[in-house]
PDB file of N, CA and C in Angstrom:
ATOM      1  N   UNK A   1     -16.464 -10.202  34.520  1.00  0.00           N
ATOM      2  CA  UNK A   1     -16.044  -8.851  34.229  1.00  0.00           C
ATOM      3  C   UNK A   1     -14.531  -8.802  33.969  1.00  0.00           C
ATOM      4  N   UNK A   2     -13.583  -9.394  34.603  1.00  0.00           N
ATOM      5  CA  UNK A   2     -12.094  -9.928  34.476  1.00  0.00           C
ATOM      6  C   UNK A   2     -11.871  -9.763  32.918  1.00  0.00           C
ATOM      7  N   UNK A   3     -12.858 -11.015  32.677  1.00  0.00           N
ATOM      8  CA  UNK A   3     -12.282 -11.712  31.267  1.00  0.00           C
ATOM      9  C   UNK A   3     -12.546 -10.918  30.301  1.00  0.00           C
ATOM     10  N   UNK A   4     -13.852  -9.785  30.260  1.00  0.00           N
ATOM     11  CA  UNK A   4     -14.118  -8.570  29.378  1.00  0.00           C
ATOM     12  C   UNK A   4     -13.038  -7.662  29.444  1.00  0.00           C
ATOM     13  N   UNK A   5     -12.749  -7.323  30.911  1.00  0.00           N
ATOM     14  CA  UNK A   5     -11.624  -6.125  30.689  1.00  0.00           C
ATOM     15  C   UNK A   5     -10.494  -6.806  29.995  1.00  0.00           C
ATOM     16  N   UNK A   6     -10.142  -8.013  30.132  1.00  0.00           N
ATOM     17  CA  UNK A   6      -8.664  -8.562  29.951  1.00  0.00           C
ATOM     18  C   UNK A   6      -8.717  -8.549  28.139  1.00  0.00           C
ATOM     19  N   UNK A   7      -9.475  -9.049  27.804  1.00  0.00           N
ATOM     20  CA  UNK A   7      -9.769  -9.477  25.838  1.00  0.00           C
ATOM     21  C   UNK A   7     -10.100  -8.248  25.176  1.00  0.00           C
ATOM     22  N   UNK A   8     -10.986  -7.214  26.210  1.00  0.00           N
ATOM     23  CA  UNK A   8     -11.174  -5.889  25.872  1.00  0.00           C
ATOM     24  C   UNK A   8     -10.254  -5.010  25.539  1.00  0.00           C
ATOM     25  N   UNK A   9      -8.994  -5.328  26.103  1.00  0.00           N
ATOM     26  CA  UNK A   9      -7.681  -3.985  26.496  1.00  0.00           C
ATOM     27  C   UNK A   9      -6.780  -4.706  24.948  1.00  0.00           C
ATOM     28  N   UNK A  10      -6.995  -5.847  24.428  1.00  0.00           N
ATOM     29  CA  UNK A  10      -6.019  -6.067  23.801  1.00  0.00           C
ATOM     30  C   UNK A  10      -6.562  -5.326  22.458  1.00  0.00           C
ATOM     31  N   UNK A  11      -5.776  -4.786  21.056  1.00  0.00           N
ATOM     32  CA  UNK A  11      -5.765  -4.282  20.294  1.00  0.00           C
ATOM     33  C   UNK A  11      -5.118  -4.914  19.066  1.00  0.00           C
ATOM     34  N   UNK A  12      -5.536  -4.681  17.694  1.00  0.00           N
ATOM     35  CA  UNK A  12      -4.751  -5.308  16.632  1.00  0.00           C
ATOM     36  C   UNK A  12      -3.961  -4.434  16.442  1.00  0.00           C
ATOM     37  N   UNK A  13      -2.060  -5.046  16.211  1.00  0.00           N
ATOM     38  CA  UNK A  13      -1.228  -3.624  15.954  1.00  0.00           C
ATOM     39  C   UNK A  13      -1.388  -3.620  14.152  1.00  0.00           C
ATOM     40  N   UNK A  14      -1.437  -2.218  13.886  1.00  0.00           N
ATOM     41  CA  UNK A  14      -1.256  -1.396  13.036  1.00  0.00           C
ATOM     42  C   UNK A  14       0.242  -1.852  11.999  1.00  0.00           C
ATOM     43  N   UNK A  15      -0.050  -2.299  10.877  1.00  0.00           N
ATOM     44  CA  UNK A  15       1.242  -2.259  10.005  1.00  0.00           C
ATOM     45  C   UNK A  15       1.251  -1.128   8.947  1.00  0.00           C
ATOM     46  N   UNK A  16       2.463  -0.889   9.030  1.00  0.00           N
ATOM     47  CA  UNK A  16       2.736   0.209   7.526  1.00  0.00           C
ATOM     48  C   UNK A  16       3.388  -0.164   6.709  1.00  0.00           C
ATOM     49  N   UNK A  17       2.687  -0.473   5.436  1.00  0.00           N
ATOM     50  CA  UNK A  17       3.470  -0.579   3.966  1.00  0.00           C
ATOM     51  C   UNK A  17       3.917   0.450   3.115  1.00  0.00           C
ATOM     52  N   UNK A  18       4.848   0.816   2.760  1.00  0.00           N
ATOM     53  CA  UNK A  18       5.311   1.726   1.384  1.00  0.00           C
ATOM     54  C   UNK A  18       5.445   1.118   0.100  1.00  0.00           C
ATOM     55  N   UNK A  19       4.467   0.647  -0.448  1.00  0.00           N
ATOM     56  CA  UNK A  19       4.931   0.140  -2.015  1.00  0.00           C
ATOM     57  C   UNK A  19       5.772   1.146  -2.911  1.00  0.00           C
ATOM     58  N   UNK A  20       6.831   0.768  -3.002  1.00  0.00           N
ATOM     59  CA  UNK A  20       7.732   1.486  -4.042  1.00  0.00           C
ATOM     60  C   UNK A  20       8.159   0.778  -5.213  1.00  0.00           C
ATOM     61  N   UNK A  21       7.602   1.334  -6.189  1.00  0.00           N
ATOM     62  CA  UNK A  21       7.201   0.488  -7.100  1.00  0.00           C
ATOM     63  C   UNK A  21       7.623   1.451  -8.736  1.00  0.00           C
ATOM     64  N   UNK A  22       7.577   0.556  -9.977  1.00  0.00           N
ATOM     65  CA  UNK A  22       6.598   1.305 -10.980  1.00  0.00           C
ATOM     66  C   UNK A  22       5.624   1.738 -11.586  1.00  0.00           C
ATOM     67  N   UNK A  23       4.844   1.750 -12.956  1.00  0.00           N
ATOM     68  CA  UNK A  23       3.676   1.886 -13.037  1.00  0.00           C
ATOM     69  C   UNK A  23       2.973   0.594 -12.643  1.00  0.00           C
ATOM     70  N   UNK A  24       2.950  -0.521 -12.656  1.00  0.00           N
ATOM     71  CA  UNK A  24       2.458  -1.495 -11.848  1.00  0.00           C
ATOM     72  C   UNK A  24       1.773  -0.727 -10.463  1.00  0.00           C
ATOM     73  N   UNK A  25       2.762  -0.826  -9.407  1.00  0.00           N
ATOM     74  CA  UNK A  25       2.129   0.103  -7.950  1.00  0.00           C
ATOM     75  C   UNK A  25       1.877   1.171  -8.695  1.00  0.00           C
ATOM     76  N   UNK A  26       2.036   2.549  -9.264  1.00  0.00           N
ATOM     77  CA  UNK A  26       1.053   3.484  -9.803  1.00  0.00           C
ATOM     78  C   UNK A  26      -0.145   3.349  -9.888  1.00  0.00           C
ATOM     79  N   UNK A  27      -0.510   2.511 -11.062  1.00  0.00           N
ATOM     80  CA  UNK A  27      -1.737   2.419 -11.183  1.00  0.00           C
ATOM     81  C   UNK A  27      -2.594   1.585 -10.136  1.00  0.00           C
ATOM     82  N   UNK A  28      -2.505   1.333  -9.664  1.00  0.00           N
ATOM     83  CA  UNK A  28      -2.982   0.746  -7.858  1.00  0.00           C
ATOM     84  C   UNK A  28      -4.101   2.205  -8.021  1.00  0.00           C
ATOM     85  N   UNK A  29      -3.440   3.408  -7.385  1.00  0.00           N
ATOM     86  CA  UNK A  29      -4.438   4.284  -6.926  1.00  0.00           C
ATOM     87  C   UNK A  29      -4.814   5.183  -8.472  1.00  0.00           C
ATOM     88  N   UNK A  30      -4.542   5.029  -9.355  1.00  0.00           N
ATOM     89  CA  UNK A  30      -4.808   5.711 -10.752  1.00  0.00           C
ATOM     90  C   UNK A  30      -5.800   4.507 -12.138  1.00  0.00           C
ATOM     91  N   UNK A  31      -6.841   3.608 -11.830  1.00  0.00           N
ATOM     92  CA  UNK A  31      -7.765   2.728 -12.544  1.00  0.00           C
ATOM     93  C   UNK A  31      -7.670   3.864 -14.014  1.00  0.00           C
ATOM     94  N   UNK A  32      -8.250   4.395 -13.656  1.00  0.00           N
ATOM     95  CA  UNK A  32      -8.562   5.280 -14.837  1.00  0.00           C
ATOM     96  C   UNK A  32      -7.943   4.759 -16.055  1.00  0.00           C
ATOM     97  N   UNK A  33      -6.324   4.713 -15.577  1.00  0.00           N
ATOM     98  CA  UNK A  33      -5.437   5.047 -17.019  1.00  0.00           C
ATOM     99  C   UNK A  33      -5.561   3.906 -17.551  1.00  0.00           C
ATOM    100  N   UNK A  34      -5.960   2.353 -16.892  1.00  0.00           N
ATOM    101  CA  UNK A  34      -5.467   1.119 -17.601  1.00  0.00           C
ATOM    102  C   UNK A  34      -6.664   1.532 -18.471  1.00  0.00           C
ATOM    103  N   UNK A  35      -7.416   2.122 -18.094  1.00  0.00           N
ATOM    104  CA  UNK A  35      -8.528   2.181 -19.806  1.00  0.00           C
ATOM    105  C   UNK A  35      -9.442   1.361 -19.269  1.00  0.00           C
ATOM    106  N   UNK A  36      -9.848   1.056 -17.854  1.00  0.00           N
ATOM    107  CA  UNK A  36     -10.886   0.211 -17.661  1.00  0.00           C
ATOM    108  C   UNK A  36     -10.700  -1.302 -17.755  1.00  0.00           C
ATOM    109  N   UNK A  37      -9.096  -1.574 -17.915  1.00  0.00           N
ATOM    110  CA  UNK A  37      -8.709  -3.075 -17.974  1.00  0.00           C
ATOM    111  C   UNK A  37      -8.818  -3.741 -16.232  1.00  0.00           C
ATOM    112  N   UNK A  38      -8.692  -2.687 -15.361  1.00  0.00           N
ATOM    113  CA  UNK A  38      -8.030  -3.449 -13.781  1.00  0.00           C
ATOM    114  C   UNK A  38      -9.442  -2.206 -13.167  1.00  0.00           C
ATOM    115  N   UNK A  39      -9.448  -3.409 -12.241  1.00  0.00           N
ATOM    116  CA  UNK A  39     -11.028  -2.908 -11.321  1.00  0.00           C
ATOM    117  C   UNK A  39     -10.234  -1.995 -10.177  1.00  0.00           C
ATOM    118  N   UNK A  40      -9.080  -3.020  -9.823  1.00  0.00           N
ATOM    119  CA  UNK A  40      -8.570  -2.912  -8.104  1.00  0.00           C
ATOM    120  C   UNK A  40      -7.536  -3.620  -8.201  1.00  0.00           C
ATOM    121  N   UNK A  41      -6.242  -2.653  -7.759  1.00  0.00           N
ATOM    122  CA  UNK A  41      -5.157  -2.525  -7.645  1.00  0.00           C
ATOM    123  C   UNK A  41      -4.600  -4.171  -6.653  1.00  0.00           C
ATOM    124  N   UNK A  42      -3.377  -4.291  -6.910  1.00  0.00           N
ATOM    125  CA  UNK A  42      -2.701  -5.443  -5.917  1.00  0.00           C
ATOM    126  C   UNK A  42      -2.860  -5.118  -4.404  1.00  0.00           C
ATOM    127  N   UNK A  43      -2.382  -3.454  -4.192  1.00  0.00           N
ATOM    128  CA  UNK A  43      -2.463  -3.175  -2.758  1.00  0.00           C
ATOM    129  C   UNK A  43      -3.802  -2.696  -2.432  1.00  0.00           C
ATOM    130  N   UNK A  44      -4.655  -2.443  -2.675  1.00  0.00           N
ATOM    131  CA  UNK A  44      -5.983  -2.618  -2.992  1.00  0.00           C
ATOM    132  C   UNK A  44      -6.606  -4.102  -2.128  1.00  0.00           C
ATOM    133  N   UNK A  45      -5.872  -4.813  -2.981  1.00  0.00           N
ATOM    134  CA  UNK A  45      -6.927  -6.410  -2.713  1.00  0.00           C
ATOM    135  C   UNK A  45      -6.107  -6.930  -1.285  1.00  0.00           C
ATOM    136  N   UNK A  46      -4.797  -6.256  -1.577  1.00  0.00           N
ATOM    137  CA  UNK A  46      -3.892  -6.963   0.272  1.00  0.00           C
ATOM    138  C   UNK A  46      -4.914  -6.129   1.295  1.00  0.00           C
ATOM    139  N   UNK A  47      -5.256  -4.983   1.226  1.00  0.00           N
ATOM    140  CA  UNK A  47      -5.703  -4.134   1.672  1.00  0.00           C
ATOM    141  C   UNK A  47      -7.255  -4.849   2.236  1.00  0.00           C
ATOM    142  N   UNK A  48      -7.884  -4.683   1.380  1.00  0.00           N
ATOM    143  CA  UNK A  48      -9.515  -5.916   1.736  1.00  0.00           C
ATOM    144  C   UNK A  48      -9.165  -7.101   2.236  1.00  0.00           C
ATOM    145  N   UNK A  49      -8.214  -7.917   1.949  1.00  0.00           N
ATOM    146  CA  UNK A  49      -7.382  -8.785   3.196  1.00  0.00           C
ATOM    147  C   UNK A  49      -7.261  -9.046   4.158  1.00  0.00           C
ATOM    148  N   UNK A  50      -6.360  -7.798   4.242  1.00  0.00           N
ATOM    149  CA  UNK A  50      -6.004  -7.217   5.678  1.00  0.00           C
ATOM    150  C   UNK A  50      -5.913  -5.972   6.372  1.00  0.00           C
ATOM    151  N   UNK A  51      -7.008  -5.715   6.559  1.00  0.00           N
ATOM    152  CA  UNK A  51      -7.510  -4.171   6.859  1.00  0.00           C
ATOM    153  C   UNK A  51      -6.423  -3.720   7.988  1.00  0.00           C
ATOM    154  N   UNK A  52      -5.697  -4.399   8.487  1.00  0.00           N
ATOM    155  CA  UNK A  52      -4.639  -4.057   9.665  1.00  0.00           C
ATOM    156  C   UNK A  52      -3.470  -2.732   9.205  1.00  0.00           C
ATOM    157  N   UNK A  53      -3.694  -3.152   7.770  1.00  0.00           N
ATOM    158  CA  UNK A  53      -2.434  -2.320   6.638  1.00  0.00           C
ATOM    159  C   UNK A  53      -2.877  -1.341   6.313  1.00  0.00           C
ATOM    160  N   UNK A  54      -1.815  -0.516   6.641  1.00  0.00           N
ATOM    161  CA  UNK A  54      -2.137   0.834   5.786  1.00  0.00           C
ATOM    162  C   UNK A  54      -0.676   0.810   4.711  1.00  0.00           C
ATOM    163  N   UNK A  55      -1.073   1.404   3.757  1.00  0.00           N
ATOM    164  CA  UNK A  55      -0.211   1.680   3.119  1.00  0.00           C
ATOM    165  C   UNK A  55       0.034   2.753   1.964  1.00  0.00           C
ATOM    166  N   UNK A  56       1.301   2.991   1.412  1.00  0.00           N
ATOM    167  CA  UNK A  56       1.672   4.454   0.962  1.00  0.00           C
ATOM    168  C   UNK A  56       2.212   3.680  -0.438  1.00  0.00           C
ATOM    169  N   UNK A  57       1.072   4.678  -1.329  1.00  0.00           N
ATOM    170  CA  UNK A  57       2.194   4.244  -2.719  1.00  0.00           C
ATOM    171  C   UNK A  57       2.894   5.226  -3.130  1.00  0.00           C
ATOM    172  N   UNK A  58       4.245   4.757  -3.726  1.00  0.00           N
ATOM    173  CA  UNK A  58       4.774   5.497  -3.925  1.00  0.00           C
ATOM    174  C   UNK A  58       5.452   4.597  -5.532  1.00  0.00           C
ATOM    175  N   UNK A  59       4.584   4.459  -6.391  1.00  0.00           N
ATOM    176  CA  UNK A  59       4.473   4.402  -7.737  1.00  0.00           C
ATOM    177  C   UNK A  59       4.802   5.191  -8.268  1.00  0.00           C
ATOM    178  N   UNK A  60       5.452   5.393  -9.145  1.00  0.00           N
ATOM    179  CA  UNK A  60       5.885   6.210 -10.621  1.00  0.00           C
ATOM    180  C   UNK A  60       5.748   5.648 -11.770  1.00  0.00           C
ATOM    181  N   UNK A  61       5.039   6.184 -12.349  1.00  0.00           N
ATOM    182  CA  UNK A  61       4.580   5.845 -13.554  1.00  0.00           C
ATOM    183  C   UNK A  61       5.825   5.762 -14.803  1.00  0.00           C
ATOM    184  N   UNK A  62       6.159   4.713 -15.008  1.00  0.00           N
ATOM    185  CA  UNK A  62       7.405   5.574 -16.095  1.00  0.00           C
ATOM    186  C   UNK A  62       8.990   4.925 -15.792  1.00  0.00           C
ATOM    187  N   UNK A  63       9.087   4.591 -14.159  1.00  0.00           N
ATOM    188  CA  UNK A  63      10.113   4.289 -13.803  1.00  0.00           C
ATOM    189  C   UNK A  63      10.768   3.101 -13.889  1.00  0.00           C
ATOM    190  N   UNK A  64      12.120   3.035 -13.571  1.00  0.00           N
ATOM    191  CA  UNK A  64      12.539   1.387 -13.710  1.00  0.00           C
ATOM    192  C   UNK A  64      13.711   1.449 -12.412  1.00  0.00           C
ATOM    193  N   UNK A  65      13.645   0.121 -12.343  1.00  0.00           N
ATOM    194  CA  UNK A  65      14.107  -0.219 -10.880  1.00  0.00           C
ATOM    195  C   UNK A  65      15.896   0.898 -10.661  1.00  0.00           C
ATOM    196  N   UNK A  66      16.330   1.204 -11.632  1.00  0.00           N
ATOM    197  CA  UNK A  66      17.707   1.836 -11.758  1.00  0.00           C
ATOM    198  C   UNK A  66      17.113   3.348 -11.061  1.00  0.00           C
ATOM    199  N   UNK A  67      16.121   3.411 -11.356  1.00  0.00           N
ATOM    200  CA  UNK A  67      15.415   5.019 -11.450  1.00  0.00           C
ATOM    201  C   UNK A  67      14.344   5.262 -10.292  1.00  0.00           C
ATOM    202  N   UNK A  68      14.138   4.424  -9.501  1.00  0.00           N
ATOM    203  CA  UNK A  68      13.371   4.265  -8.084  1.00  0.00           C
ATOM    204  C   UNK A  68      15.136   4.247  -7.217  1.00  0.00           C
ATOM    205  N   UNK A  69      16.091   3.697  -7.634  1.00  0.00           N
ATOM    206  CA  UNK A  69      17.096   3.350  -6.908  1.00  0.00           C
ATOM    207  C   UNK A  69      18.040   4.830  -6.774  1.00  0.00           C
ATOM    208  N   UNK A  70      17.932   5.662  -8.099  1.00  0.00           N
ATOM    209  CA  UNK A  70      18.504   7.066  -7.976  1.00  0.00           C
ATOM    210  C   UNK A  70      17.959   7.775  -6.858  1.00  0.00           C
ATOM    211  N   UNK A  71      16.454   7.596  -7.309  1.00  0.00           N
ATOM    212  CA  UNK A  71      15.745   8.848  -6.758  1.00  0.00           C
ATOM    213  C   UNK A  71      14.875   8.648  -5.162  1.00  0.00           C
ATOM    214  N   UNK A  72      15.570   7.384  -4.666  1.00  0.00           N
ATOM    215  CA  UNK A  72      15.077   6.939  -2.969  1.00  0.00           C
ATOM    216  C   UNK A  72      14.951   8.168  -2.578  1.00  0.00           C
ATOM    217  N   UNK A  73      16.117   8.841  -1.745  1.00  0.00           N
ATOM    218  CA  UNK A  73      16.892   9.922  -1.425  1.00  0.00           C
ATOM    219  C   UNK A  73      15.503  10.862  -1.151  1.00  0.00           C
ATOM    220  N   UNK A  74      14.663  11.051  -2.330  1.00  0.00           N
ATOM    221  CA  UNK A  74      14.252  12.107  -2.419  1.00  0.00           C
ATOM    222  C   UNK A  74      12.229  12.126  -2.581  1.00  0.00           C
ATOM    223  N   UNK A  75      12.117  10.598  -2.231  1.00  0.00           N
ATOM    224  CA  UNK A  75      11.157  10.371  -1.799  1.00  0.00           C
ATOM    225  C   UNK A  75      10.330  10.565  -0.553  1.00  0.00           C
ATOM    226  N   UNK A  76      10.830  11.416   0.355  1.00  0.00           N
ATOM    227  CA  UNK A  76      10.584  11.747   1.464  1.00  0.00           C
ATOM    228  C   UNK A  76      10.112  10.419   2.330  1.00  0.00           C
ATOM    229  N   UNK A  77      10.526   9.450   2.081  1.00  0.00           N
ATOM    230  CA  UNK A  77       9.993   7.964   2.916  1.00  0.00           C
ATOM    231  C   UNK A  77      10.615   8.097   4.397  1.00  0.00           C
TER     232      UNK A  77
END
């Protein structure tokens, strides 16, 4: 009974990812737009991986690394 409670109490910790990204991470949670080219996203497949992860995209479609770098600030991360 020891060895149940003892292996029992332990837990997997929880990680959080923010992909901040361009349309690359965008289209992660948006398939649709590639036109049916991509099944399942990069964070997608880390995700079936490693179910431990949660994670937040925060893709923009459109953007470039100068323009994720303006607009941190205001990403509410």
């Amino acid at each position: 009974m020891f060895l149940l409670l003892t292996f029992g109490s332990f837990k997997k910790k929880s990680v959080s990812w923010v992909a901040i990204g361009d349309s690359i991470t965008y289209l992660n949670d948006h398939l649709d737009e590639t036109g049916n080219r991509v099944t399942k996203g990069y964070m997608t497949r880390v995700k079936d991986a490693l179910p431990e992860i949660d994670f937040i995209n925060q893709g923009h479609n459109g953007w470039t690394s100068s323009g994720i770098a303006n607009e941190i600030e205001k990403l509410g991360l």
